[in-house]
Protein backbone atom coordinates (compact mmCIF):
# COMPACT_ATOMS: atom_id res chain seq x y z
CA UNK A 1 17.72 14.80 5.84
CA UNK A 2 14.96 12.91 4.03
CA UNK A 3 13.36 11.30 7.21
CA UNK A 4 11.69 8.64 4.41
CA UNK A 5 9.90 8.17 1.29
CA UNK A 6 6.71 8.38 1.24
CA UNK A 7 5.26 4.78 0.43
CA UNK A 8 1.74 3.16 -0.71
CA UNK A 9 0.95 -0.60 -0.62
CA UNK A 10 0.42 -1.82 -4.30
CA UNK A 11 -2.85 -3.06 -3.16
CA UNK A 12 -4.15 0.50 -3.10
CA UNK A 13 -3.07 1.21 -6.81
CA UNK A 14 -4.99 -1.92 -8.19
CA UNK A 15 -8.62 -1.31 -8.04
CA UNK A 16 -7.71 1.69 -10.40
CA UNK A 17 -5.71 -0.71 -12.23
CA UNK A 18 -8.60 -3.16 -12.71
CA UNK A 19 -11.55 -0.29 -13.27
CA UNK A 20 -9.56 1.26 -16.08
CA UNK A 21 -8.47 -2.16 -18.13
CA UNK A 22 -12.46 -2.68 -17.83
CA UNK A 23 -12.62 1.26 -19.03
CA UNK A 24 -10.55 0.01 -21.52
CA UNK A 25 -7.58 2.46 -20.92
CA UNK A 26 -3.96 2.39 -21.85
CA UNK A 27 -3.24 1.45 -18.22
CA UNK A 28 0.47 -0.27 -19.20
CA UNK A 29 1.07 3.30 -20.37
CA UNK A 30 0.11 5.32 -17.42
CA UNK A 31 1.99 2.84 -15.42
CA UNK A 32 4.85 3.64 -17.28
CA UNK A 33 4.50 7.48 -17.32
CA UNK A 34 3.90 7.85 -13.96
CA UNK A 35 7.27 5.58 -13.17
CA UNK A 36 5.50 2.51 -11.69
CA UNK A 37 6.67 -1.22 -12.25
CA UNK A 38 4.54 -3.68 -13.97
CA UNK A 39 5.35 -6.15 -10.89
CA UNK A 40 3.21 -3.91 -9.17
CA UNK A 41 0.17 -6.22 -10.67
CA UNK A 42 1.68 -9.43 -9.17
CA UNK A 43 2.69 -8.14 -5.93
CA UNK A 44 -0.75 -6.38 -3.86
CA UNK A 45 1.22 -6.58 -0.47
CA UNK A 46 4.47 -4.67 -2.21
CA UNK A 47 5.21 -1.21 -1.97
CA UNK A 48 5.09 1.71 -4.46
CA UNK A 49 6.07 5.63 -4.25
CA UNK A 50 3.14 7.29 -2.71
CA UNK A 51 3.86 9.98 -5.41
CA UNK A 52 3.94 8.19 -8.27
CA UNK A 53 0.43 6.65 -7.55
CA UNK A 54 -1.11 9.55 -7.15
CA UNK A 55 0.21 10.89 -10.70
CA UNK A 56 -1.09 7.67 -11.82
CA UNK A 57 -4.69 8.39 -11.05
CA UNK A 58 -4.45 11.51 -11.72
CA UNK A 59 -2.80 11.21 -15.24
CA UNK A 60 -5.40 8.19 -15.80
CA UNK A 61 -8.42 10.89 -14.54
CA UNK A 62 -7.60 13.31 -16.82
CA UNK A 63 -6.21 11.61 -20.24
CA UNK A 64 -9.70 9.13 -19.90
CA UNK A 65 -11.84 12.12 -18.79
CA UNK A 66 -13.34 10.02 -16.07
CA UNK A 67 -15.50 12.25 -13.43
CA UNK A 68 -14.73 11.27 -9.50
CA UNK A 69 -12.64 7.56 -10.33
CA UNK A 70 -11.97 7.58 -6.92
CA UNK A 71 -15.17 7.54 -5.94
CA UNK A 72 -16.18 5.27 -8.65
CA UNK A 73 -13.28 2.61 -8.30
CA UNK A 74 -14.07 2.26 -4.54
CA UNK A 75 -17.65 2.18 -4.86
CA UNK A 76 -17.18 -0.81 -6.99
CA UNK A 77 -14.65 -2.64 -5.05
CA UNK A 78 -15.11 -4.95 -2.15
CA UNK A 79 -13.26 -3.70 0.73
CA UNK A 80 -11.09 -6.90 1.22
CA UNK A 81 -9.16 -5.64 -2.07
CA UNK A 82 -8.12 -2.62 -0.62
CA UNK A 83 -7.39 -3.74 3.09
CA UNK A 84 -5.87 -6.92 2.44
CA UNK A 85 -7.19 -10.84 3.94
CA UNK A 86 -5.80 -9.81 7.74
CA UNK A 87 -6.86 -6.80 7.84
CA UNK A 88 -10.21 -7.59 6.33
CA UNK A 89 -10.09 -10.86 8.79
CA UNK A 90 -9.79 -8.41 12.01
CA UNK A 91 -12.21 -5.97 11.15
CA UNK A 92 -15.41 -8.23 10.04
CA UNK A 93 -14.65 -10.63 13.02
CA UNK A 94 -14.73 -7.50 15.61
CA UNK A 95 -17.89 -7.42 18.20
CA UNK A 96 -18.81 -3.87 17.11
CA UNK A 97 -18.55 -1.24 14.47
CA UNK A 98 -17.02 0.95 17.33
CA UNK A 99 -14.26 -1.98 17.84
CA UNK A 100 -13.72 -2.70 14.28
CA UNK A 101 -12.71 1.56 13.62
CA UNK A 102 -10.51 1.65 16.40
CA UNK A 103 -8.68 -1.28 15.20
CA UNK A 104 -9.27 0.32 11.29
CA UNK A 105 -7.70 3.22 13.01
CA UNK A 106 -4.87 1.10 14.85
CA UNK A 107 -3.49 -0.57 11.86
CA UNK A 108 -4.40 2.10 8.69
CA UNK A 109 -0.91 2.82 8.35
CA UNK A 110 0.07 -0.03 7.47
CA UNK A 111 -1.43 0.48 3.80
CA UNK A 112 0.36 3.78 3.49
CA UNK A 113 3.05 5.80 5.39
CA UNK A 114 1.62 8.94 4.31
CA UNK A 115 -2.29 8.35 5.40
CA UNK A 116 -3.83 8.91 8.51
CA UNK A 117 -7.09 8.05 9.92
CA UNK A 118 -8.27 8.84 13.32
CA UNK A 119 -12.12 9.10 15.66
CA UNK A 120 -12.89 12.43 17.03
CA UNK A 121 -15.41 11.78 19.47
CA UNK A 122 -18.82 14.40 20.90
CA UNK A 123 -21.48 13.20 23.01
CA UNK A 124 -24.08 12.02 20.41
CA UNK A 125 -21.68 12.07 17.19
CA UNK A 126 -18.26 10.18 16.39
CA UNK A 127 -15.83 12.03 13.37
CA UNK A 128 -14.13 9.03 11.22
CA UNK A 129 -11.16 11.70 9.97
CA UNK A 130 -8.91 10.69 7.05
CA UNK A 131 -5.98 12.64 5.44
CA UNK A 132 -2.99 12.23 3.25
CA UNK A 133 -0.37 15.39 3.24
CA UNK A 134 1.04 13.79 -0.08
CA UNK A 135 -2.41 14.06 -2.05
CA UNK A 136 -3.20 17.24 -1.00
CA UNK A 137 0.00 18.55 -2.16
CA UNK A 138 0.18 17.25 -5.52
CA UNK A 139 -3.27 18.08 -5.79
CA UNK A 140 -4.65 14.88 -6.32
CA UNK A 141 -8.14 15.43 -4.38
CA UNK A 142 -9.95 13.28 -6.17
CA UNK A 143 -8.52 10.02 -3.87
CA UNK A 144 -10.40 12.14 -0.83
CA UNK A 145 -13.53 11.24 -2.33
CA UNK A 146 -12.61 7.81 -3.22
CA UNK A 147 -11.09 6.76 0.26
CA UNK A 148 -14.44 8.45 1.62
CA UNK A 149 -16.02 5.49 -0.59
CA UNK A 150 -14.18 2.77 0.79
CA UNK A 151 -15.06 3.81 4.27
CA UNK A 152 -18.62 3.85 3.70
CA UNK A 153 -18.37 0.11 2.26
CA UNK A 154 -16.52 -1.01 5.12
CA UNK A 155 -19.30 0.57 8.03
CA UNK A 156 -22.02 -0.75 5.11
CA UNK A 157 -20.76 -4.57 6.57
CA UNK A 158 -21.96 -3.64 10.01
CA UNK A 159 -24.99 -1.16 9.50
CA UNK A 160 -26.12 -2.25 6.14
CA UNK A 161 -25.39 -1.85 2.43
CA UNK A 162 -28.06 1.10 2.16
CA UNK A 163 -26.57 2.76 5.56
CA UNK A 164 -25.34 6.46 4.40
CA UNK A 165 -23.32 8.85 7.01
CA UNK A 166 -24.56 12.16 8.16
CA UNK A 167 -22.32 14.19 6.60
CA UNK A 168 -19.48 13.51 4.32
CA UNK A 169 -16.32 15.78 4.55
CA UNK A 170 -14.62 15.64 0.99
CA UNK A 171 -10.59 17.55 0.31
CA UNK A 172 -10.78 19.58 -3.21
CA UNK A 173 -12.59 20.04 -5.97
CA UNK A 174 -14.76 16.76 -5.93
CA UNK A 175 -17.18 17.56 -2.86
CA UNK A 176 -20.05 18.09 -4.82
CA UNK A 177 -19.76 16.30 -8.03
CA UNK A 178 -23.19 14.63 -9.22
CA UNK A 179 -21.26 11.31 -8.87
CA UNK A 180 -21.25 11.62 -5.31
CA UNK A 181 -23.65 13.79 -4.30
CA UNK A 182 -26.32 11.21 -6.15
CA UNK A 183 -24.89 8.07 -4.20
CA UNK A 184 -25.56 9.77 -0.85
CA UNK A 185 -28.51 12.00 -1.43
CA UNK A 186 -29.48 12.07 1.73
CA UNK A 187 -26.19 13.02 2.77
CA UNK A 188 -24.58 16.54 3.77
CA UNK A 189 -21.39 16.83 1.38
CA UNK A 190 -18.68 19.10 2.51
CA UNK A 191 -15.87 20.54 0.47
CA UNK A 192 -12.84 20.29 3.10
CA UNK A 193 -9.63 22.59 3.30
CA UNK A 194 -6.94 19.61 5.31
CA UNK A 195 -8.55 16.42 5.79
CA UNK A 196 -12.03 14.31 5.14
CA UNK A 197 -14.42 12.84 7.68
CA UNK A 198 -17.48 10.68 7.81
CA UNK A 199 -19.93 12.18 10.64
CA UNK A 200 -21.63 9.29 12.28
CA UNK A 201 -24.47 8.78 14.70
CA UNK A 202 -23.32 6.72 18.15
CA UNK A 203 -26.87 4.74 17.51
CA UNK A 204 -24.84 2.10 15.04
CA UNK A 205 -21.74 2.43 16.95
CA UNK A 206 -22.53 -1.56 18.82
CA UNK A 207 -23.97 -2.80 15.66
CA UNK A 208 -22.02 -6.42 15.20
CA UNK A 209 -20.51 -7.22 11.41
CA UNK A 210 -23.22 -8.88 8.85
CA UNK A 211 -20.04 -10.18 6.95
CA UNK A 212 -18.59 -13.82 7.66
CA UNK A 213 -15.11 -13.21 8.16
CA UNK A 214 -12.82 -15.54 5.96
CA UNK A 215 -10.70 -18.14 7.17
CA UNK A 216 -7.38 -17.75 8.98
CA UNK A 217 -4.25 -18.39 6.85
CA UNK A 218 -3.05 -21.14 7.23
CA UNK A 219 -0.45 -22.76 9.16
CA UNK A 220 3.58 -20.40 8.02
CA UNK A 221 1.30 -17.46 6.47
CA UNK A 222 4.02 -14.62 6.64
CA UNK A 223 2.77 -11.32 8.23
CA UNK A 224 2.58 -8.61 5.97
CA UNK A 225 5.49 -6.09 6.40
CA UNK A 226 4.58 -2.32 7.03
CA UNK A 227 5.84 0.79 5.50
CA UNK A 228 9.32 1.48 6.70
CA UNK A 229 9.91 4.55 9.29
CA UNK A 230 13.05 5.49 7.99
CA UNK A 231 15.08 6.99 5.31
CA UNK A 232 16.90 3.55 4.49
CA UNK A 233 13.83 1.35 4.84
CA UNK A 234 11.53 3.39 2.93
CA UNK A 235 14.09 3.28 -0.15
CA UNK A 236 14.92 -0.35 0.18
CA UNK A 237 11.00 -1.06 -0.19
CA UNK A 238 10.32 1.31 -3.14
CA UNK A 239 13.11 -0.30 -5.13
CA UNK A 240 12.00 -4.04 -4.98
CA UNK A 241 9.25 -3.77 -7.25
CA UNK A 242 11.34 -2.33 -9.83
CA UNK A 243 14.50 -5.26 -9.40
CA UNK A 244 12.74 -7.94 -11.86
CA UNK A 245 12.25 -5.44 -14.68
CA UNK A 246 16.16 -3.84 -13.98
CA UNK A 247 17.69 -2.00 -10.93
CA UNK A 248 17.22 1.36 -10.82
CA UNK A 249 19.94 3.42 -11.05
CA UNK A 250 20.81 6.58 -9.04
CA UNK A 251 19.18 8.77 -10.51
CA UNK A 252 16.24 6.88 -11.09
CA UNK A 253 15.92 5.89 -7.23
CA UNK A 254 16.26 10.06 -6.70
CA UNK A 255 13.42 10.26 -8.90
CA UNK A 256 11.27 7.49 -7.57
CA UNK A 257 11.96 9.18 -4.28
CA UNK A 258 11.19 12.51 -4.99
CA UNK A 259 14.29 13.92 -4.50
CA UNK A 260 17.65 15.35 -6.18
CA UNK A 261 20.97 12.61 -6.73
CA UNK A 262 22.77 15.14 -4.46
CA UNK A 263 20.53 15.34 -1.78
CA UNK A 264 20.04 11.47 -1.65
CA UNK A 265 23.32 10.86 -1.87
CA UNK A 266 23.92 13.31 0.89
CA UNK A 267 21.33 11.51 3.07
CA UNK A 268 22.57 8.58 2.66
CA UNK A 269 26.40 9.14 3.55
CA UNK A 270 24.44 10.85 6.77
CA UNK A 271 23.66 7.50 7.68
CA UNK A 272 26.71 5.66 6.73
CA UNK A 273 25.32 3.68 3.78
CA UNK A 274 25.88 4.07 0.06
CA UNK A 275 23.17 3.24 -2.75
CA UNK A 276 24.80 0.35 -3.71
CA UNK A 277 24.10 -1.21 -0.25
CA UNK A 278 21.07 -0.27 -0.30
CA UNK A 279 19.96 -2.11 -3.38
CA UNK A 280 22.02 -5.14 -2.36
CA UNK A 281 19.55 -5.08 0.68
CA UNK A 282 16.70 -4.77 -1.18
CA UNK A 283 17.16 -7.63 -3.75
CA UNK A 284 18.23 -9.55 -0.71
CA UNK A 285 14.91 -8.40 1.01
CA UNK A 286 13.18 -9.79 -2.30
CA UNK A 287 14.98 -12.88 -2.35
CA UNK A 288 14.38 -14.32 1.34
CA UNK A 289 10.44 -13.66 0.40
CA UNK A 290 10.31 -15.35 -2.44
CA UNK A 291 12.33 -18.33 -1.01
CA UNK A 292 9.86 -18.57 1.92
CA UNK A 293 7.04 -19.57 -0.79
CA UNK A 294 7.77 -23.29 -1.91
CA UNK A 295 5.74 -23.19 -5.47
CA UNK A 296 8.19 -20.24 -7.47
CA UNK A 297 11.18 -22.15 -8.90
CA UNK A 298 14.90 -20.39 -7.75
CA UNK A 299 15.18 -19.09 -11.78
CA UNK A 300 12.19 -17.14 -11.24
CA UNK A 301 13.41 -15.85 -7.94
CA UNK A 302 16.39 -15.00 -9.22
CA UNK A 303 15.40 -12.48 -12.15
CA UNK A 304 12.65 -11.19 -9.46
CA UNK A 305 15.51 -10.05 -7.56
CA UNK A 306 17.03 -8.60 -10.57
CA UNK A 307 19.54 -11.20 -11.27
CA UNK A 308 20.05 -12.50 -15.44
CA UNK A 309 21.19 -15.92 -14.27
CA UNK A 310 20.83 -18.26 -11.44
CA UNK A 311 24.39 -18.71 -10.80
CA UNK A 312 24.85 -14.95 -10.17
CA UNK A 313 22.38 -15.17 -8.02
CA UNK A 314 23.22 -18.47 -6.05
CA UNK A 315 26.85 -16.47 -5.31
CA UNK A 316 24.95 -13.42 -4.21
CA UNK A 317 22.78 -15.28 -1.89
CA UNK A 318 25.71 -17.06 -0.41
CA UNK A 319 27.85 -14.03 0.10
CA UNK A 320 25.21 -12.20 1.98
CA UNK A 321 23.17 -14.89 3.56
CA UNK A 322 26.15 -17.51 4.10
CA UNK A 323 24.04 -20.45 2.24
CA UNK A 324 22.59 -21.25 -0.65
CA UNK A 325 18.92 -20.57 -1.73
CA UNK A 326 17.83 -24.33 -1.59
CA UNK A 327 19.08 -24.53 1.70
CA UNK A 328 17.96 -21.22 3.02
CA UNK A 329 14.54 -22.01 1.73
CA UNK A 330 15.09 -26.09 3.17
CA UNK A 331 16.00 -23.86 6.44
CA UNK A 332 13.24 -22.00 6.48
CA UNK A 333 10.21 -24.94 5.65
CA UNK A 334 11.58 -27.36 8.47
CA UNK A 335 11.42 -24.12 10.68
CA UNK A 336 15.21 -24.08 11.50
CA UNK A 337 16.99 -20.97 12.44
CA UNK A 338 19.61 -19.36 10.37
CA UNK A 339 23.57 -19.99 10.70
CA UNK A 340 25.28 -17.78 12.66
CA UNK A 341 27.28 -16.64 9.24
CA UNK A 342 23.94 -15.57 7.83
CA UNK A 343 23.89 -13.53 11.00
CA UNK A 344 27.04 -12.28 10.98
CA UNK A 345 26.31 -11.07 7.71
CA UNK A 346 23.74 -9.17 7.18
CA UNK A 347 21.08 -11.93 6.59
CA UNK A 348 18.81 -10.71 9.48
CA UNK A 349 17.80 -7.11 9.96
């Protein structure tokens, strides 16, 4: 049994976005080749197929002939794009470097379920280790050298925007490409066989952050959800993005997830759920987050949880949630709890 789909945060996907409009590439294309949603531009905190992603950027690579884009995109991007405002909040407002990579560390997986960071420690020396099973696979190395990038400009807030690492552990081909090896010349670049690292001295480990952190959200900012653990989760969160443009059917979901319809449908009867449930959860998933945010009119929540009309959707919301959407979202701004139908229901998880 699938144990789940592997699953990147949108925000990851647009800084490659972004770099190749500027390029001036076909990017609504590649989107579409690689089987990503357009909603994917509107929605940084959503959830895409890890897999899918990493065709993206690798289809985009190739087709533009652009040398090391990983490298390039993150060089060029400020780090709060790619880590989100809380994340980018925690980690500038930390008392050290050291402090800010364990929490970096802590909380990494929250932009992926397939990516792990992690410190090796020595006596004069500290390993910042990165690695992503899915991209190595699919052969997709260039995001090795890219996500060695992004690192750099994060530890660049605390030691300096001209601060290089020792040595720069790099998976595949792009180790030694004159992209990179020109931005770090005084740095040792290593072509890797599993997993990247950043070799740094303990001297800058106490170092405070030169970056102001920005401002707290403000008072009902929703936490960001993280990648789901499971089977059901995972494919619950790589279907919303696709609900506004049309539900995915079966087989489409099976090929989002990387998978055969037999062996997802197997999978799924192992855990006593069909796909139709599932995508009833996941435009009811959709729904409650849209009605938490005030400004979006009900019509627009509606079609971004795949529903034509409003009154479709009103009779979906109140079979599942055991309300209406004006009073779930009245409910929810005067901070008073569900019914105990909407309970009863389904309407929590």
């Amino acid at each position: 049994m699938v144990r789940r789909i592997p699953l990147s945060r949108c925000r990851q996907l647009l800084p490659f976005v972004d770099f190749l409009e500027r390029a001036g590439a076909p990017v609504d294309h590649g989107l579409e080749r690689s089987g990503l949603p357009p909603a994917a531009r509107e929605r940084p905190d959503s959830f895409v197929g890890t897999r899918a992603m990493s065709r993206f950027v690798r289809d985009m690579a190739s087709r533009e002939g652009i040398d090391a884009i990983g490298w390039k995109v993150y060089a060029a991007t400020d780090p709060a794009s790619f880590l989100g405002p809380t994340m980018t909040r925690a980690l500038f407002g930390s008392p050290s470097l050291l402090s800010a990579l364990r929490l970096l560390v802590s909380g990494f997986n929250r932009e992926s379920s397939t990516l792990r960071l992690w410190l090796e420690e020595a006596e004069e020396e500290i390993l910042l280790c990165h690695e992503s099973p899915v991209e190595r696979a699919m052969n997709v190395s260039d995001l090795s050298a890219g996500r060695a990038s992004g690192l750099i400009s994060i530890i660049r807030g605390f030691a300096g925007p001209d601060w290089t690492p020792i040595e720069c552990g790099i998976v595949g081909e792009d180790a030694n490409t004159p992209v990179v090896c020109e931005a770090l010349p005084e740095t040792r670049i290593v072509r890797a066989p599993d997993f990247g690292w950043l070799r740094l001295p303990r001297s800058i480990l106490a170092l405070p952050s030169r970056r102001r952190p920005a401002q707290s959200p403000g008072h009902g900012a929703e936490a960001e959800e993280e990648a789901a653990a499971d089977l059901i989760g995972s494919l619950r969160q790589l279907l919303r993005p696709y609900l506004a443009r049309r539900p995915p059917t079966l087989q489409e979901a099976a090929e989002l997830a990387g998978t055969s319809v037999r062996s997802l449908q197997r999978d799924l009867a192992a855990s006593g759920i069909s796909y139709r449930d599932v995508l009833l959860r996941a435009k009811l998933d959709t729904a409650r987050g849209l009605l938490r945010q005030p400004d979006i009119p009900i019509m627009d929540v509606a079609q971004q949880a795949g529903f034509s009309d409003q009154a479709n959707f009103t009779r979906f919301f109140r079979n599942c949630a055991g309300l209406t959407p004006s009073a779930y979202r009245s409910a929810h701004l005067e901070g008073r709890p569900w019914p105990q139908a909407a309970r009863r229901r389904g309407g929590t998880k």
